[in-house]
PDB file of N, CA and C in Angstrom:
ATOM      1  N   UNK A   1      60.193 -95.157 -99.285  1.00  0.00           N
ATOM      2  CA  UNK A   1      59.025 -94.686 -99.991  1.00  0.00           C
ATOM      3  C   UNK A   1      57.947 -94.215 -99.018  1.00  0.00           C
ATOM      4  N   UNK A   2      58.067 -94.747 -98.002  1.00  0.00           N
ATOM      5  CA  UNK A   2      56.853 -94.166 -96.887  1.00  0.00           C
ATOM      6  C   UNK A   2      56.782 -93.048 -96.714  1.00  0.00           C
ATOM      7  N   UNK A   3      58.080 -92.357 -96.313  1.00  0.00           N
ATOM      8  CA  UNK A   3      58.650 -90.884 -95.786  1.00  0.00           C
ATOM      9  C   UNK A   3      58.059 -90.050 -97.031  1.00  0.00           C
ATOM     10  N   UNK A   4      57.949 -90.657 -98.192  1.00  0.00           N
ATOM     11  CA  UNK A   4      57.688 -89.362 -99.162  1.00  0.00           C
ATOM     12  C   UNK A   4      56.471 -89.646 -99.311  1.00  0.00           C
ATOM     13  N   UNK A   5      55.678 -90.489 -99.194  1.00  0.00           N
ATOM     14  CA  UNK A   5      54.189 -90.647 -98.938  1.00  0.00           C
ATOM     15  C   UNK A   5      53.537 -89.835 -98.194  1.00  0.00           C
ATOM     16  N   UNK A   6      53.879 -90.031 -96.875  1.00  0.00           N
ATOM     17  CA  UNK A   6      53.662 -89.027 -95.408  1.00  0.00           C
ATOM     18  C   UNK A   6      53.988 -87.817 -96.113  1.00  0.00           C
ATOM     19  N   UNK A   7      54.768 -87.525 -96.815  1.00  0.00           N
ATOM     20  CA  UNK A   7      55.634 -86.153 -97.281  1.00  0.00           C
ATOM     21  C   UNK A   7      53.991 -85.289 -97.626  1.00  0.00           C
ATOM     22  N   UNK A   8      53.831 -86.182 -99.191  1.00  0.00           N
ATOM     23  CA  UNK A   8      53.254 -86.325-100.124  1.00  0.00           C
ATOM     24  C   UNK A   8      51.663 -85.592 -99.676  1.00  0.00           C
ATOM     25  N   UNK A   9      51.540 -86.366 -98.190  1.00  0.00           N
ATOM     26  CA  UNK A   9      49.762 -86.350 -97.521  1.00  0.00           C
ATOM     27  C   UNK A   9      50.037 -85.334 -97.391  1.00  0.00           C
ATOM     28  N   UNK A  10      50.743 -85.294 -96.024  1.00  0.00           N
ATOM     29  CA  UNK A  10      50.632 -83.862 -95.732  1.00  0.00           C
ATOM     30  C   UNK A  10      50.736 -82.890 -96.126  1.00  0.00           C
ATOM     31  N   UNK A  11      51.421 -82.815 -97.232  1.00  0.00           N
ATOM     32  CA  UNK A  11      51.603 -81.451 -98.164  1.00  0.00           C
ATOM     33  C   UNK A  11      49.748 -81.111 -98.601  1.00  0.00           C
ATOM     34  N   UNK A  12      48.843 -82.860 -99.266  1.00  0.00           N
ATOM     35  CA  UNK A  12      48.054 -82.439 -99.232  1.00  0.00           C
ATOM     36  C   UNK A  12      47.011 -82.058 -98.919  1.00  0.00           C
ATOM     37  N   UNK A  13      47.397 -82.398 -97.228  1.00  0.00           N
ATOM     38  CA  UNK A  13      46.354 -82.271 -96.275  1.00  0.00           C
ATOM     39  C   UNK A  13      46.500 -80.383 -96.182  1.00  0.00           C
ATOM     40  N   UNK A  14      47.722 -79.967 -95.767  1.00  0.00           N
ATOM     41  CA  UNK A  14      47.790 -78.685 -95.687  1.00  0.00           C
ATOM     42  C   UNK A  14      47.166 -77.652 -96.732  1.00  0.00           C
ATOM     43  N   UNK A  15      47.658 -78.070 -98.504  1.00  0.00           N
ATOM     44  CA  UNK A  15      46.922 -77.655 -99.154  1.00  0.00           C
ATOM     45  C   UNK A  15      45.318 -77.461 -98.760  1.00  0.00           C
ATOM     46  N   UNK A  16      44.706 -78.290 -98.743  1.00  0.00           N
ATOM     47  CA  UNK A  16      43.238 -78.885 -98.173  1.00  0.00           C
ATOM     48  C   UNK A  16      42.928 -78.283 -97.349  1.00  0.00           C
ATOM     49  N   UNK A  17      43.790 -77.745 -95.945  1.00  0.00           N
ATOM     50  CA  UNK A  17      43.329 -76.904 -94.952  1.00  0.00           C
ATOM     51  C   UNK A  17      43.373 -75.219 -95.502  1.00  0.00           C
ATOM     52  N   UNK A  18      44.022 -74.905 -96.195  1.00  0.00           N
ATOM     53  CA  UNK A  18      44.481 -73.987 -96.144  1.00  0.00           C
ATOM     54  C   UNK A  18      43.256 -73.542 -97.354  1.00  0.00           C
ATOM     55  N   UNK A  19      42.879 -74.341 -98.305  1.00  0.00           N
ATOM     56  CA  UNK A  19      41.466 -74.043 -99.010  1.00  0.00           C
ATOM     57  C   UNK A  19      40.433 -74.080 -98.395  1.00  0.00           C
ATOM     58  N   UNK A  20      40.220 -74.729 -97.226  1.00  0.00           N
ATOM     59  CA  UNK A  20      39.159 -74.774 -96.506  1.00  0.00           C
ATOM     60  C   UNK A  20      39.040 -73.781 -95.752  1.00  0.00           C
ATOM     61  N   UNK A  21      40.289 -73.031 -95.012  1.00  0.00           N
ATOM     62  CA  UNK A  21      40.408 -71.892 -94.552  1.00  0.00           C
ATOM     63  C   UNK A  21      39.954 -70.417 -95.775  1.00  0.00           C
ATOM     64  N   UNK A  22      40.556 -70.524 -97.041  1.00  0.00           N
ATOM     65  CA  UNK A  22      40.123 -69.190 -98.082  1.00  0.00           C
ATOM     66  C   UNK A  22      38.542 -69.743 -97.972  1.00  0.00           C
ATOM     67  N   UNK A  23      37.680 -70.538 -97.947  1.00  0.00           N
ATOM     68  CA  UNK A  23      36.317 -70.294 -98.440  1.00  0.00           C
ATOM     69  C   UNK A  23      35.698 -70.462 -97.447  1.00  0.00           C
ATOM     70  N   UNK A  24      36.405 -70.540 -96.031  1.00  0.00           N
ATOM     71  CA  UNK A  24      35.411 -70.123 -95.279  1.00  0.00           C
ATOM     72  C   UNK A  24      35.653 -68.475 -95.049  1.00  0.00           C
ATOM     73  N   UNK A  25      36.537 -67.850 -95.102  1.00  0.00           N
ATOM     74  CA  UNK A  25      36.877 -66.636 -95.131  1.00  0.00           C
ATOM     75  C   UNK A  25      36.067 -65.970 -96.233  1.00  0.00           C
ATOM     76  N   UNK A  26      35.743 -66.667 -97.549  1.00  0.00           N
ATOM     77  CA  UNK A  26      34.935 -65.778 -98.500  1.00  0.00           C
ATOM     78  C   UNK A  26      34.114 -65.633 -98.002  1.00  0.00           C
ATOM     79  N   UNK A  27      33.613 -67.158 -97.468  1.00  0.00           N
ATOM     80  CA  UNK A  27      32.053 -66.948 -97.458  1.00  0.00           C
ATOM     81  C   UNK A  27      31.335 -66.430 -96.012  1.00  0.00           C
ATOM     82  N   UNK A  28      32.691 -65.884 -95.081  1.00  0.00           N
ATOM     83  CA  UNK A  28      32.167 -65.630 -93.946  1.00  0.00           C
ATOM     84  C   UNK A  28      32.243 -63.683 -94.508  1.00  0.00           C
ATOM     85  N   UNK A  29      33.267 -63.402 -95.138  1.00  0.00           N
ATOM     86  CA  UNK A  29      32.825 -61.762 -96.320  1.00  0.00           C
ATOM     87  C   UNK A  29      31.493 -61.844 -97.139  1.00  0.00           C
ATOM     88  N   UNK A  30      31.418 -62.750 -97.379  1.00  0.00           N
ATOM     89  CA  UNK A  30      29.968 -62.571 -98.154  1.00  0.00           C
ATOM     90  C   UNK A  30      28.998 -62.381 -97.691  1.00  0.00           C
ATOM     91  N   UNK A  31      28.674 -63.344 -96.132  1.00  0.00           N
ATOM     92  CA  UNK A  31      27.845 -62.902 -95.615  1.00  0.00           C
ATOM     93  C   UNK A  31      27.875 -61.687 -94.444  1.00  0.00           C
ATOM     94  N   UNK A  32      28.729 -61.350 -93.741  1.00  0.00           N
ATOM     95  CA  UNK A  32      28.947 -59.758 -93.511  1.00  0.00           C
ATOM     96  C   UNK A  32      28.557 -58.781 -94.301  1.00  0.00           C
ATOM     97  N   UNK A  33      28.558 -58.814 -95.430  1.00  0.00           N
ATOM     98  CA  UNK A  33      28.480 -57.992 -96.612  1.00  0.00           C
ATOM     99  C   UNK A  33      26.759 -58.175 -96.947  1.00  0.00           C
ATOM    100  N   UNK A  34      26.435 -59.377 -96.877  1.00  0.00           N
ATOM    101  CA  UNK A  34      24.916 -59.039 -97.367  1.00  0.00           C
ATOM    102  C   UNK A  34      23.686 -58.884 -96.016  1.00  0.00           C
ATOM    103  N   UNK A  35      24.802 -59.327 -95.054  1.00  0.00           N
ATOM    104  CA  UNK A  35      24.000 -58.903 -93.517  1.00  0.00           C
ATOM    105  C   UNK A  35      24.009 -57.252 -93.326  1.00  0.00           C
ATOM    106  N   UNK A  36      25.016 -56.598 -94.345  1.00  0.00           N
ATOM    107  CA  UNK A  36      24.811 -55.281 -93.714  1.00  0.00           C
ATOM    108  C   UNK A  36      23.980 -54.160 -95.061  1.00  0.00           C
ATOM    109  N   UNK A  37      24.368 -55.216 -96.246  1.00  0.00           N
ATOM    110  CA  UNK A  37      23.048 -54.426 -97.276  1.00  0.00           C
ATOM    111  C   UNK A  37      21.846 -54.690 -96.423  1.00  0.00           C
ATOM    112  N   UNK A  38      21.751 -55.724 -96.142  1.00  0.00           N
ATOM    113  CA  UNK A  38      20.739 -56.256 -95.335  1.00  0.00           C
ATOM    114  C   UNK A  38      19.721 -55.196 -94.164  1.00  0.00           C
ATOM    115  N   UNK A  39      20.557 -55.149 -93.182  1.00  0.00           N
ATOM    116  CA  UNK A  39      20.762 -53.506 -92.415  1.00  0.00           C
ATOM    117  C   UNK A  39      20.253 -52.216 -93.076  1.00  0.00           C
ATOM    118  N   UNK A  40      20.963 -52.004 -94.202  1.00  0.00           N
ATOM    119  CA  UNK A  40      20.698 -50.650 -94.645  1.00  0.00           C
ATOM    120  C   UNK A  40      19.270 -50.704 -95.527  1.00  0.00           C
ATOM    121  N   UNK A  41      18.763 -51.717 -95.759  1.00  0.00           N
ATOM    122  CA  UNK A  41      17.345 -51.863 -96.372  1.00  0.00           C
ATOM    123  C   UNK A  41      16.534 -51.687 -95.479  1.00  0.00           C
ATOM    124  N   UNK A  42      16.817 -52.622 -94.489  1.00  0.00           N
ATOM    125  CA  UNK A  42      15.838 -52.522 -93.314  1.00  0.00           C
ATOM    126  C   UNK A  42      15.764 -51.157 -92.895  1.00  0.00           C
ATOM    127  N   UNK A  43      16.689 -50.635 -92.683  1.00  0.00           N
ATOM    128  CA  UNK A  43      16.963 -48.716 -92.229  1.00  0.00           C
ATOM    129  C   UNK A  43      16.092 -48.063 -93.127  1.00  0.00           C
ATOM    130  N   UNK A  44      16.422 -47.800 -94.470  1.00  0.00           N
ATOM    131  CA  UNK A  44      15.415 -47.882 -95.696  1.00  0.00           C
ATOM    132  C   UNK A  44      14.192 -47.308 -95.067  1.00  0.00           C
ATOM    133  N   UNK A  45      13.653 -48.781 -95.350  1.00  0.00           N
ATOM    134  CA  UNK A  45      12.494 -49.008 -94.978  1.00  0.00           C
ATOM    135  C   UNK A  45      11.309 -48.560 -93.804  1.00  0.00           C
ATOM    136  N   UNK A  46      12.037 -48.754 -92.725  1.00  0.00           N
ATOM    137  CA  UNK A  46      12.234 -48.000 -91.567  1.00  0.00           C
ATOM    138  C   UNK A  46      12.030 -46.625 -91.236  1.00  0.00           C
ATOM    139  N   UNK A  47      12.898 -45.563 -91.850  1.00  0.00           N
ATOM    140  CA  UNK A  47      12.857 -44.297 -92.408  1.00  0.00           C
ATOM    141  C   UNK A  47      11.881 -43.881 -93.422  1.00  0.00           C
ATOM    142  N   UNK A  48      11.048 -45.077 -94.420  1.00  0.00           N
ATOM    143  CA  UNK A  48      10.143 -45.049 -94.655  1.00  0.00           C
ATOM    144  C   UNK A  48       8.778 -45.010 -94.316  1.00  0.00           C
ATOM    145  N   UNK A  49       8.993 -45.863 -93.625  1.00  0.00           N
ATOM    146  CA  UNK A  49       7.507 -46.064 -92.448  1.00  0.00           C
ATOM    147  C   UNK A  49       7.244 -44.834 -91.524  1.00  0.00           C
ATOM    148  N   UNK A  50       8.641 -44.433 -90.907  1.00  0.00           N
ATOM    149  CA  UNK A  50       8.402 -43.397 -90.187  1.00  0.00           C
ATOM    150  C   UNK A  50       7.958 -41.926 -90.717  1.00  0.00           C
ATOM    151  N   UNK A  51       8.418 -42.041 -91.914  1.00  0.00           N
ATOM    152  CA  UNK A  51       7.527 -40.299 -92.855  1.00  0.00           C
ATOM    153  C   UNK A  51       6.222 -40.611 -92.723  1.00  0.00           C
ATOM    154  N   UNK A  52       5.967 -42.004 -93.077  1.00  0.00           N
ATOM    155  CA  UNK A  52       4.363 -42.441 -93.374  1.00  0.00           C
ATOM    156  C   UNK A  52       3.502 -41.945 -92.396  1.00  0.00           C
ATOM    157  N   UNK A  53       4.191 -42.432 -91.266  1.00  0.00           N
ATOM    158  CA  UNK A  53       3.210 -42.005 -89.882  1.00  0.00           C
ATOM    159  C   UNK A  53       3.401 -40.734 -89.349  1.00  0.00           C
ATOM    160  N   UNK A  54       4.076 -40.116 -89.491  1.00  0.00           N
ATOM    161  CA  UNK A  54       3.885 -38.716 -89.460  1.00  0.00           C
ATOM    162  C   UNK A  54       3.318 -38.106 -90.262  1.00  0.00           C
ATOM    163  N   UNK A  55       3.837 -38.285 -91.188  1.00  0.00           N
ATOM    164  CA  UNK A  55       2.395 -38.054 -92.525  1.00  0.00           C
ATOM    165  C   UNK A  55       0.983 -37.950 -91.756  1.00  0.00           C
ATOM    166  N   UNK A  56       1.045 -39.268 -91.539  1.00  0.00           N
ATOM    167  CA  UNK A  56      -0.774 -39.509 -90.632  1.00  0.00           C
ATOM    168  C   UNK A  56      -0.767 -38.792 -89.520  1.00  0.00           C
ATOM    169  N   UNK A  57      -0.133 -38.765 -89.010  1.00  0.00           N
ATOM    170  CA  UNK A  57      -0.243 -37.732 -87.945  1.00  0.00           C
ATOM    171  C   UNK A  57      -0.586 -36.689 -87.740  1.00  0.00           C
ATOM    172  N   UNK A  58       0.141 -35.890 -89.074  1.00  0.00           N
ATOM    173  CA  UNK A  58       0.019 -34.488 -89.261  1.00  0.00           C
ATOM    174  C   UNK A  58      -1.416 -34.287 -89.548  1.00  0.00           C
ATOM    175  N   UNK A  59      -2.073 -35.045 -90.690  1.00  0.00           N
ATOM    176  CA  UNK A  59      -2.869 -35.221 -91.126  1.00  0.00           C
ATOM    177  C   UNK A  59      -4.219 -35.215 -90.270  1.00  0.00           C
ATOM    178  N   UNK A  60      -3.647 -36.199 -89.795  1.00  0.00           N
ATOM    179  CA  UNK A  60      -4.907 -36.323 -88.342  1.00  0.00           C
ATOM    180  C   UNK A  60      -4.940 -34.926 -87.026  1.00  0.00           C
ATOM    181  N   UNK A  61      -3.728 -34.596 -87.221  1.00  0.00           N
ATOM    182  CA  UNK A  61      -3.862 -33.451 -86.141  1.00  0.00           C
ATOM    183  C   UNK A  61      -4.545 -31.935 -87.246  1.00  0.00           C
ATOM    184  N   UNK A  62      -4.059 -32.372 -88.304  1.00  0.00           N
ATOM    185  CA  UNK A  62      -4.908 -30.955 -89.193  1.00  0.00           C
ATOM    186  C   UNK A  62      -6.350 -30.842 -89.346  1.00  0.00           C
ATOM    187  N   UNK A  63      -6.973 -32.399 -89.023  1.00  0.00           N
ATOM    188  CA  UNK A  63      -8.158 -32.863 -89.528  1.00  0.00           C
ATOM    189  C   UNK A  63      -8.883 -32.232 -87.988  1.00  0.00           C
ATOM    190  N   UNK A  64      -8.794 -32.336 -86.925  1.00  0.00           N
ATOM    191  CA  UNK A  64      -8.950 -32.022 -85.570  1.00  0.00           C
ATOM    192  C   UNK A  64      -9.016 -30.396 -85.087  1.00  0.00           C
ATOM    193  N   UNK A  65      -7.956 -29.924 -86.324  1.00  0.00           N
ATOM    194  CA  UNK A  65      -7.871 -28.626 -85.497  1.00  0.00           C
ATOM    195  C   UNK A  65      -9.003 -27.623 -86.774  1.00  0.00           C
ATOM    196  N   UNK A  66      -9.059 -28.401 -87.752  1.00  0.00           N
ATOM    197  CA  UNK A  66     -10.043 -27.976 -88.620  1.00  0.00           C
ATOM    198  C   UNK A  66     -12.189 -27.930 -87.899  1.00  0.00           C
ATOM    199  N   UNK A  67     -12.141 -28.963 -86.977  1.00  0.00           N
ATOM    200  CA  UNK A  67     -13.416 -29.349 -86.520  1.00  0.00           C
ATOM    201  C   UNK A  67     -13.142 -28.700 -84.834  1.00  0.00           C
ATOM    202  N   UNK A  68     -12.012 -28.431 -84.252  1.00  0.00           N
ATOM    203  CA  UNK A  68     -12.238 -27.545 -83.215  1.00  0.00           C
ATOM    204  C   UNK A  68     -11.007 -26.733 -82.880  1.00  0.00           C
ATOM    205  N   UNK A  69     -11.338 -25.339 -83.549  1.00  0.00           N
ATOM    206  CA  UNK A  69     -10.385 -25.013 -83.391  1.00  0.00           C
ATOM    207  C   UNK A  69     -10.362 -24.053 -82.006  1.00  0.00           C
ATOM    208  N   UNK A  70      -8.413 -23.612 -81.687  1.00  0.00           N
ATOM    209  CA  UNK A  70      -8.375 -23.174 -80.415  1.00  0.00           C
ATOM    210  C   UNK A  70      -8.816 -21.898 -80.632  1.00  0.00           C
ATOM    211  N   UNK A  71      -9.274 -21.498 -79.001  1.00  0.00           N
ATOM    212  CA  UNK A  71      -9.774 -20.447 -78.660  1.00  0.00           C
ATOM    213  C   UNK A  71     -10.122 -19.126 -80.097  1.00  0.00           C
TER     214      UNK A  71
END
């Protein structure tokens, strides 16, 4: 009866590893996956900011050439 005990564990130790292995695998896809929405917001955003300040820029260089202009 021992031998099929031992049998018995280990079958459900392996089971056990082998689930512990699928959910760390999900959850190491899940977070890849929301690290790189993640990324592309930040980019977003980013690409946002940067119209902004050119925006101001422009703005500010139109405002300048309005109060002295060249030659």
């Amino acid at each position: 009866m021992d031998y099929l005990d031992n049998v018995v564990c280990l079958d459900l130790r392996e089971q056990r590893e082998a689930v512990e292995t699928l959910v760390y695998l999900a959850q190491k896809e899940i977070l890849e996956s929301k690290e790189n929405e993640d990324s592309r917001e930040l980019q977003d955003h980013l690409g946002l900011l940067v119209k902004l300040v050119a925006l101001e820029i422009q703005d500010h260089l139109a405002q300048l050439e309005k109060q002295e202009p060249l030659a």
